[in-house]
PDB file of N, CA and C in Angstrom:
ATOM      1  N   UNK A   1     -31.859  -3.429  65.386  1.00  0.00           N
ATOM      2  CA  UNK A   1     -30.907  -2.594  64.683  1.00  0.00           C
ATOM      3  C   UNK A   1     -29.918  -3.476  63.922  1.00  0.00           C
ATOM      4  N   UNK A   2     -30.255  -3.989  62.887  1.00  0.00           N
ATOM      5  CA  UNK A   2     -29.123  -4.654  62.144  1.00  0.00           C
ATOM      6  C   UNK A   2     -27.618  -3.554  61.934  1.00  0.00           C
ATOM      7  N   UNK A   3     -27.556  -2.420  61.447  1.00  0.00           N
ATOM      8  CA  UNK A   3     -26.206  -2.067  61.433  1.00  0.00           C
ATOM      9  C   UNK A   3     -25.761  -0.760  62.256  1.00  0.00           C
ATOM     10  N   UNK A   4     -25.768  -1.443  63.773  1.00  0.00           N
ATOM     11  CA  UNK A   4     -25.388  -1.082  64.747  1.00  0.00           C
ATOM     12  C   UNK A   4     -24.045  -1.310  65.112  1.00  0.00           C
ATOM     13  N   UNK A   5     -23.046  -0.268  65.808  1.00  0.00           N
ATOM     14  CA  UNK A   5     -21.865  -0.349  65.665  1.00  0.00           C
ATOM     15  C   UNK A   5     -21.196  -1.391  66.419  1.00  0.00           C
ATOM     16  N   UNK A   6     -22.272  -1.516  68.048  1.00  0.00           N
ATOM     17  CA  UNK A   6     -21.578  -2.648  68.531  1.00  0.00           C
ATOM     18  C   UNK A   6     -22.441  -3.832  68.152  1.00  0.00           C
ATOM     19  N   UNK A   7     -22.026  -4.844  67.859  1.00  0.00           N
ATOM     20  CA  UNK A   7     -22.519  -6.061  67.864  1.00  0.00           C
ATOM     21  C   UNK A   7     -22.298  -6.865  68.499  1.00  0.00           C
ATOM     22  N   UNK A   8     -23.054  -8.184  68.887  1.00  0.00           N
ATOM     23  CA  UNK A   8     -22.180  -9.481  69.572  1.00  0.00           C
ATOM     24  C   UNK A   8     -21.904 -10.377  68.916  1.00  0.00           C
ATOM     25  N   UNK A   9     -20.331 -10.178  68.972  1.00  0.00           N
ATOM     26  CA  UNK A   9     -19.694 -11.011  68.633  1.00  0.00           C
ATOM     27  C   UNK A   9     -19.806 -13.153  68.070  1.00  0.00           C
ATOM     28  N   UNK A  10     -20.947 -13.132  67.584  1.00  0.00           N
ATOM     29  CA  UNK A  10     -21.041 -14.754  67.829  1.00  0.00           C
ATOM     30  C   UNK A  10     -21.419 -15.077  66.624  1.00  0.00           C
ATOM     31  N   UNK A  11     -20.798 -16.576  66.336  1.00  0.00           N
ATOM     32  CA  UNK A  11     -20.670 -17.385  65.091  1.00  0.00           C
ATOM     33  C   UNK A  11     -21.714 -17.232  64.337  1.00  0.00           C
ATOM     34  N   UNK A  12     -23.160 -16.830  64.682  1.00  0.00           N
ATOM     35  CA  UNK A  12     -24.098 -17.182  63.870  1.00  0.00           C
ATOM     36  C   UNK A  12     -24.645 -15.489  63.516  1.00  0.00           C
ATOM     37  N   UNK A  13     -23.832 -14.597  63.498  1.00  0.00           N
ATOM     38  CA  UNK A  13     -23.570 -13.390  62.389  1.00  0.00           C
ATOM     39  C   UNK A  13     -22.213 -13.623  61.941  1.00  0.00           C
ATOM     40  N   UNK A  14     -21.760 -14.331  62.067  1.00  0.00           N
ATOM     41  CA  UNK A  14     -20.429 -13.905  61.284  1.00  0.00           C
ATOM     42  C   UNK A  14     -20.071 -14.905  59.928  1.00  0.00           C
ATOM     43  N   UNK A  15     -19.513 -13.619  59.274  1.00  0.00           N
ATOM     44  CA  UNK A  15     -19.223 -13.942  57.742  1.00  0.00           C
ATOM     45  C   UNK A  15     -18.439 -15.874  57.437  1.00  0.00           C
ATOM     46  N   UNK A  16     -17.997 -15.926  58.495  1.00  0.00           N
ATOM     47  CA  UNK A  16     -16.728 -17.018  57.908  1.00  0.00           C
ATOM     48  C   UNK A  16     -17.482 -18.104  58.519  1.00  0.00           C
ATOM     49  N   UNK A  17     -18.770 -18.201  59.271  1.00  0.00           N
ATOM     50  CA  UNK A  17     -19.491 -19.810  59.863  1.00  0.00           C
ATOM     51  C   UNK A  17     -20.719 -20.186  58.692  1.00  0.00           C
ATOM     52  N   UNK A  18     -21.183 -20.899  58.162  1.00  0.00           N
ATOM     53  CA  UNK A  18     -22.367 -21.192  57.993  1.00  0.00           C
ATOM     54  C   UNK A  18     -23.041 -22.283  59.137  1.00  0.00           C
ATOM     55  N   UNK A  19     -24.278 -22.105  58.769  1.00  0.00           N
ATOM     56  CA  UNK A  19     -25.469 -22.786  59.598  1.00  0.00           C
ATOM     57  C   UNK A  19     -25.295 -24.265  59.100  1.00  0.00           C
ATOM     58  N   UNK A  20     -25.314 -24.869  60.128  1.00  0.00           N
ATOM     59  CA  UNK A  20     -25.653 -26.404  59.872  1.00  0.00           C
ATOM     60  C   UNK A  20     -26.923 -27.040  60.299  1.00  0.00           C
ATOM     61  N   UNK A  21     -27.316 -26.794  61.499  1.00  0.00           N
ATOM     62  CA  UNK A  21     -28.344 -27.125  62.394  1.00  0.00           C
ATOM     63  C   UNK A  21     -28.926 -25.942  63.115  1.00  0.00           C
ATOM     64  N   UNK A  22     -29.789 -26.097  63.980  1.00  0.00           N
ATOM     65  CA  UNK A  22     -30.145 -25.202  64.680  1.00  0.00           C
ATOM     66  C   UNK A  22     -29.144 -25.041  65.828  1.00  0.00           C
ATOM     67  N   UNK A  23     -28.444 -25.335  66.317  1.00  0.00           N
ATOM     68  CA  UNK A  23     -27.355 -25.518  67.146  1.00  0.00           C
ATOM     69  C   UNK A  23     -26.361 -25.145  66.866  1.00  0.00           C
ATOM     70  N   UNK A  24     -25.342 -25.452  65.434  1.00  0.00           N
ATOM     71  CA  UNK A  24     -23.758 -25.457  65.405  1.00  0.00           C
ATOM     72  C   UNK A  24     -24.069 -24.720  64.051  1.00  0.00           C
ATOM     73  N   UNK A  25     -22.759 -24.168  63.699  1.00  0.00           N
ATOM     74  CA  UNK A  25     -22.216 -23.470  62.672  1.00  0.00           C
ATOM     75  C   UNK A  25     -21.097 -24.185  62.108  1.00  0.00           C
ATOM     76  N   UNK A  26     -20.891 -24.103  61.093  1.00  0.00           N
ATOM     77  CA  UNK A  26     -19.500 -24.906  60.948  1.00  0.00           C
ATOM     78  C   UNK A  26     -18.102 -23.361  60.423  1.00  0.00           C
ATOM     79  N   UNK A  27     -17.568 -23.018  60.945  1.00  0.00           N
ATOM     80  CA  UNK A  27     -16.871 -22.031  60.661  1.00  0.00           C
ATOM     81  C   UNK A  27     -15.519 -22.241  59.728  1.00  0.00           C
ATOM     82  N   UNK A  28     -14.747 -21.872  59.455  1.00  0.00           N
ATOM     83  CA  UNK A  28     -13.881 -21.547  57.993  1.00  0.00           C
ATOM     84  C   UNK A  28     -12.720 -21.971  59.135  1.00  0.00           C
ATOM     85  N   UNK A  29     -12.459 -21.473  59.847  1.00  0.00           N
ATOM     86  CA  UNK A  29     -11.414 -21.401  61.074  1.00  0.00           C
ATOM     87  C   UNK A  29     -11.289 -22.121  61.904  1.00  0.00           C
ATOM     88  N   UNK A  30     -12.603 -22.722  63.041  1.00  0.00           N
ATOM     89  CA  UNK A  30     -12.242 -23.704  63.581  1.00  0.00           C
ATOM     90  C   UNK A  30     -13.325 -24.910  63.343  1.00  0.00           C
ATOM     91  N   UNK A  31     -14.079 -24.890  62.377  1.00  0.00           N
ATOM     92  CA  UNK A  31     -14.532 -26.223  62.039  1.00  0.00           C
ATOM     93  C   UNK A  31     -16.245 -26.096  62.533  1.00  0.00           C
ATOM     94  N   UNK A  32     -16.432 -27.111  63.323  1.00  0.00           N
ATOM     95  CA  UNK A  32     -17.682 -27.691  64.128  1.00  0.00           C
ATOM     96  C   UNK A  32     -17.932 -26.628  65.162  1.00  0.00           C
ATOM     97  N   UNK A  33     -18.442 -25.679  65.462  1.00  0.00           N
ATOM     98  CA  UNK A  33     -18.577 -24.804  66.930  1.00  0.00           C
ATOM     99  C   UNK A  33     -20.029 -24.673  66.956  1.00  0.00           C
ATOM    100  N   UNK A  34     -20.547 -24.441  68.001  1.00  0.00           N
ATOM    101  CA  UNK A  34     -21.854 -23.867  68.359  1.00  0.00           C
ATOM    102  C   UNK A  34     -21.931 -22.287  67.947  1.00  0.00           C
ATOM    103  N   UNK A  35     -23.360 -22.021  68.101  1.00  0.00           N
ATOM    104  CA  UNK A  35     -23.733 -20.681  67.326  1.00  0.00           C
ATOM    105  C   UNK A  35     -23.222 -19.750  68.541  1.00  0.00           C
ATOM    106  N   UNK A  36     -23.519 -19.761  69.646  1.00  0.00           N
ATOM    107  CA  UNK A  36     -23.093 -18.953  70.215  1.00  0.00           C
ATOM    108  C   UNK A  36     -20.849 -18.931  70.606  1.00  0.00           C
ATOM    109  N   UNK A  37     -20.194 -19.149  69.960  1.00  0.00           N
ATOM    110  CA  UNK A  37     -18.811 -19.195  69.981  1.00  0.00           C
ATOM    111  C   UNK A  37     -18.318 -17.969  69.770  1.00  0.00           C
ATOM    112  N   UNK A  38     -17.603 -17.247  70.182  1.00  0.00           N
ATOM    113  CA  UNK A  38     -16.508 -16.454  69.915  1.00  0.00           C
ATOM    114  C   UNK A  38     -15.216 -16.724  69.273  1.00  0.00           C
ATOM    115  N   UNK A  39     -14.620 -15.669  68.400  1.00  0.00           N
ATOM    116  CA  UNK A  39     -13.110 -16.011  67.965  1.00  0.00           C
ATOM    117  C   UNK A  39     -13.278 -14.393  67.487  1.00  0.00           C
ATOM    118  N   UNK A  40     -11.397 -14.100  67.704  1.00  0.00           N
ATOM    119  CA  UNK A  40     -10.801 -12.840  67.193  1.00  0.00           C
ATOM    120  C   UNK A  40     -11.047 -13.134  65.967  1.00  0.00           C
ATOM    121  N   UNK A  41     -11.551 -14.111  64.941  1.00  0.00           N
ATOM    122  CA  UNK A  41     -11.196 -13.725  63.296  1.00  0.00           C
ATOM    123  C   UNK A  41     -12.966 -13.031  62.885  1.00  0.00           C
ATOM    124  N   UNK A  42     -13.751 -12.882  64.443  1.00  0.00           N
ATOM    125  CA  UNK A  42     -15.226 -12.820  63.719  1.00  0.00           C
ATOM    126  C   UNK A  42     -15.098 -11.399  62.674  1.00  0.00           C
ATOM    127  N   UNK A  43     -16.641 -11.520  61.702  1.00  0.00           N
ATOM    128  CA  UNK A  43     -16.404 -10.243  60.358  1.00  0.00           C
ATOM    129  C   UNK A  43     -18.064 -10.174  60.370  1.00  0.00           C
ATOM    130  N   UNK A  44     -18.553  -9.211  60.712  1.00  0.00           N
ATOM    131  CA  UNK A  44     -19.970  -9.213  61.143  1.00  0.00           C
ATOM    132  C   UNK A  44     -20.295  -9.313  59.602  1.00  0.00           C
ATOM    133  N   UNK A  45     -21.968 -10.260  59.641  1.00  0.00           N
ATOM    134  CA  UNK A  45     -22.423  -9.825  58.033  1.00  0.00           C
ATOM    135  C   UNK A  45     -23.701  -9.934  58.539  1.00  0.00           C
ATOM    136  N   UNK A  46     -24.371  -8.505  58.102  1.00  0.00           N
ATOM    137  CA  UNK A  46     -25.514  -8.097  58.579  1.00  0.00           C
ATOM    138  C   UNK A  46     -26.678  -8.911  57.851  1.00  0.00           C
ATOM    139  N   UNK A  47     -26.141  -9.993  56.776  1.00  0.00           N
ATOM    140  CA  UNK A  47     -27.593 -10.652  55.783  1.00  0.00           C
ATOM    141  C   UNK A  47     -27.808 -11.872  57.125  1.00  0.00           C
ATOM    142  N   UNK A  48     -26.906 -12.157  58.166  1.00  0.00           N
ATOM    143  CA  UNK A  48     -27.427 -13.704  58.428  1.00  0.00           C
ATOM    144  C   UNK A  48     -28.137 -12.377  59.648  1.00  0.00           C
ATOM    145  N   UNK A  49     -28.753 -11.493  60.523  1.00  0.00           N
ATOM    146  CA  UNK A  49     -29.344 -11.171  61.079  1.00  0.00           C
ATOM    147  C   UNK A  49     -30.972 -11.410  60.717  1.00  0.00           C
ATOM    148  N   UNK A  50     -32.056 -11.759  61.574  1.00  0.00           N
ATOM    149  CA  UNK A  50     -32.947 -11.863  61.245  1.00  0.00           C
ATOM    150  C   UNK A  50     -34.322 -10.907  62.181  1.00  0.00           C
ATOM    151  N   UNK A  51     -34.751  -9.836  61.468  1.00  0.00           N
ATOM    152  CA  UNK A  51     -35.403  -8.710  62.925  1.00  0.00           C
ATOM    153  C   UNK A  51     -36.236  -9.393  63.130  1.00  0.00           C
ATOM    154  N   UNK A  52     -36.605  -8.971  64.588  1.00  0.00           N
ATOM    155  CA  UNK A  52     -37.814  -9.211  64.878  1.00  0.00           C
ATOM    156  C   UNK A  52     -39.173  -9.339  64.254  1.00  0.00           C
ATOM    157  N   UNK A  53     -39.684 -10.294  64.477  1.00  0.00           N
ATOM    158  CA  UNK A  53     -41.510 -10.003  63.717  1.00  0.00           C
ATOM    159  C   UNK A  53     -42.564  -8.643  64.671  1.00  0.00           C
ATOM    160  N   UNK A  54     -42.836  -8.253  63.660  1.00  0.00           N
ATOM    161  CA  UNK A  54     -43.934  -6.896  64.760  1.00  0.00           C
ATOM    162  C   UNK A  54     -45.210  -7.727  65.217  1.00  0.00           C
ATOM    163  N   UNK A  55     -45.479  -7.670  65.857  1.00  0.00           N
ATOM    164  CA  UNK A  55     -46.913  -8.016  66.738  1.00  0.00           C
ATOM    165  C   UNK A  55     -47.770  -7.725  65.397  1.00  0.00           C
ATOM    166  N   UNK A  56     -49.037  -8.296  65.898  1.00  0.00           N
ATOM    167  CA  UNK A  56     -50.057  -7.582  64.704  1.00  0.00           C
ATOM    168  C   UNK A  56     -51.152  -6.388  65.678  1.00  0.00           C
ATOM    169  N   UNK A  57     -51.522  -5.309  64.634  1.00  0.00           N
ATOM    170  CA  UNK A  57     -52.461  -4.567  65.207  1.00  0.00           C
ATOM    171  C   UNK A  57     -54.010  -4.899  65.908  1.00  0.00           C
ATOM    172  N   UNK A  58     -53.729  -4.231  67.055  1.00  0.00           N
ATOM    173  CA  UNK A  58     -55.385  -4.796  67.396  1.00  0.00           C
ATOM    174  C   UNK A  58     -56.671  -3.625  67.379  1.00  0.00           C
ATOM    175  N   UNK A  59     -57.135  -3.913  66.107  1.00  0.00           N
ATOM    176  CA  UNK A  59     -58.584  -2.899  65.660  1.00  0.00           C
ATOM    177  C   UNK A  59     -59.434  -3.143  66.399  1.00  0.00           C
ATOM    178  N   UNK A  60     -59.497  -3.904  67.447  1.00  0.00           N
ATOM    179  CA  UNK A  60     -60.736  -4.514  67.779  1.00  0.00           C
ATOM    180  C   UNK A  60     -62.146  -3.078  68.599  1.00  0.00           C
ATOM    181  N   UNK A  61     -60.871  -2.033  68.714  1.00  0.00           N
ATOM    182  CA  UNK A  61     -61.252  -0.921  69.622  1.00  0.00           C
ATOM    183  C   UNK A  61     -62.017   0.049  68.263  1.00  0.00           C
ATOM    184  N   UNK A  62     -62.019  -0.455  67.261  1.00  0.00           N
ATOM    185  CA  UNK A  62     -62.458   0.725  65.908  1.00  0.00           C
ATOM    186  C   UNK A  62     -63.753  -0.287  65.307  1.00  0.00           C
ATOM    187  N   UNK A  63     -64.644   0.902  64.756  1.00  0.00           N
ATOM    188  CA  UNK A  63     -65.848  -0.011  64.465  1.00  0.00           C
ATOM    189  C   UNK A  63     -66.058   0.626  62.557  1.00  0.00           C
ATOM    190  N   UNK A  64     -66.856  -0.032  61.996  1.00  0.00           N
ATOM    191  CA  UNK A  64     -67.047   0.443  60.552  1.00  0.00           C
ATOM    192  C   UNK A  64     -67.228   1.858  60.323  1.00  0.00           C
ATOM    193  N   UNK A  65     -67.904   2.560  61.475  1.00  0.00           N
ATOM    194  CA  UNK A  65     -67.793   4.365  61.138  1.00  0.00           C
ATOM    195  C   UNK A  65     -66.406   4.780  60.878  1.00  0.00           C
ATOM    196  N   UNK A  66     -65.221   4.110  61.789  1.00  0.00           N
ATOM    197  CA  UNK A  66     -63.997   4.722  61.386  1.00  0.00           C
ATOM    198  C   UNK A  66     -63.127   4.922  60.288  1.00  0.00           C
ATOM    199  N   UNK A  67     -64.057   3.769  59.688  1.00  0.00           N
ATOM    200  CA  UNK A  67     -63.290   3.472  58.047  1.00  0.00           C
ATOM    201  C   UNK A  67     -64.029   3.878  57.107  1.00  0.00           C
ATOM    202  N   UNK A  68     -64.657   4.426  56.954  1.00  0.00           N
ATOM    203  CA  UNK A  68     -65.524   4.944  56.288  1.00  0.00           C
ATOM    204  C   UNK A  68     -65.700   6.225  56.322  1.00  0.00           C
ATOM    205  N   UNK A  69     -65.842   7.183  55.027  1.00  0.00           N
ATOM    206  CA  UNK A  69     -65.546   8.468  54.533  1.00  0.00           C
ATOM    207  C   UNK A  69     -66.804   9.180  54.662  1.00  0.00           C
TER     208      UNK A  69
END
């Protein structure tokens, strides 16, 4: 659910950090922090969310009669 009302709170949705590494964010406010950090100034921005990938389908149970008209 990207725009869900509650969110969690942490540096690596929020508007004021960018990504540095896979690890740290560098935030507007306090500098160097890890992705998972908290602060009262967080501002959710739903573009750094990334959904889940879906599984892929398994046809393996359907044979050429099924697709076919």
């Amino acid at each position: 659910m990207l725009f869900r009302k509650h969110v969690a709170k942490f540096c690596a949705y929020c508007a004021h950090a960018g990504k540095v590494d896979h690890e740290q964010m560098l935030c507007r406010k306090y500098g160097f922090v890890s992705c998972g950090h908290k602060c009262r100034h967080f501002r959710y921005d739903p573009l750094k969310r990334t959904p889940p990938r879906f599984s892929a389908k398994d046809f393996s149970q359907f044979d050429e009669q099924d697709f076919s008209f």
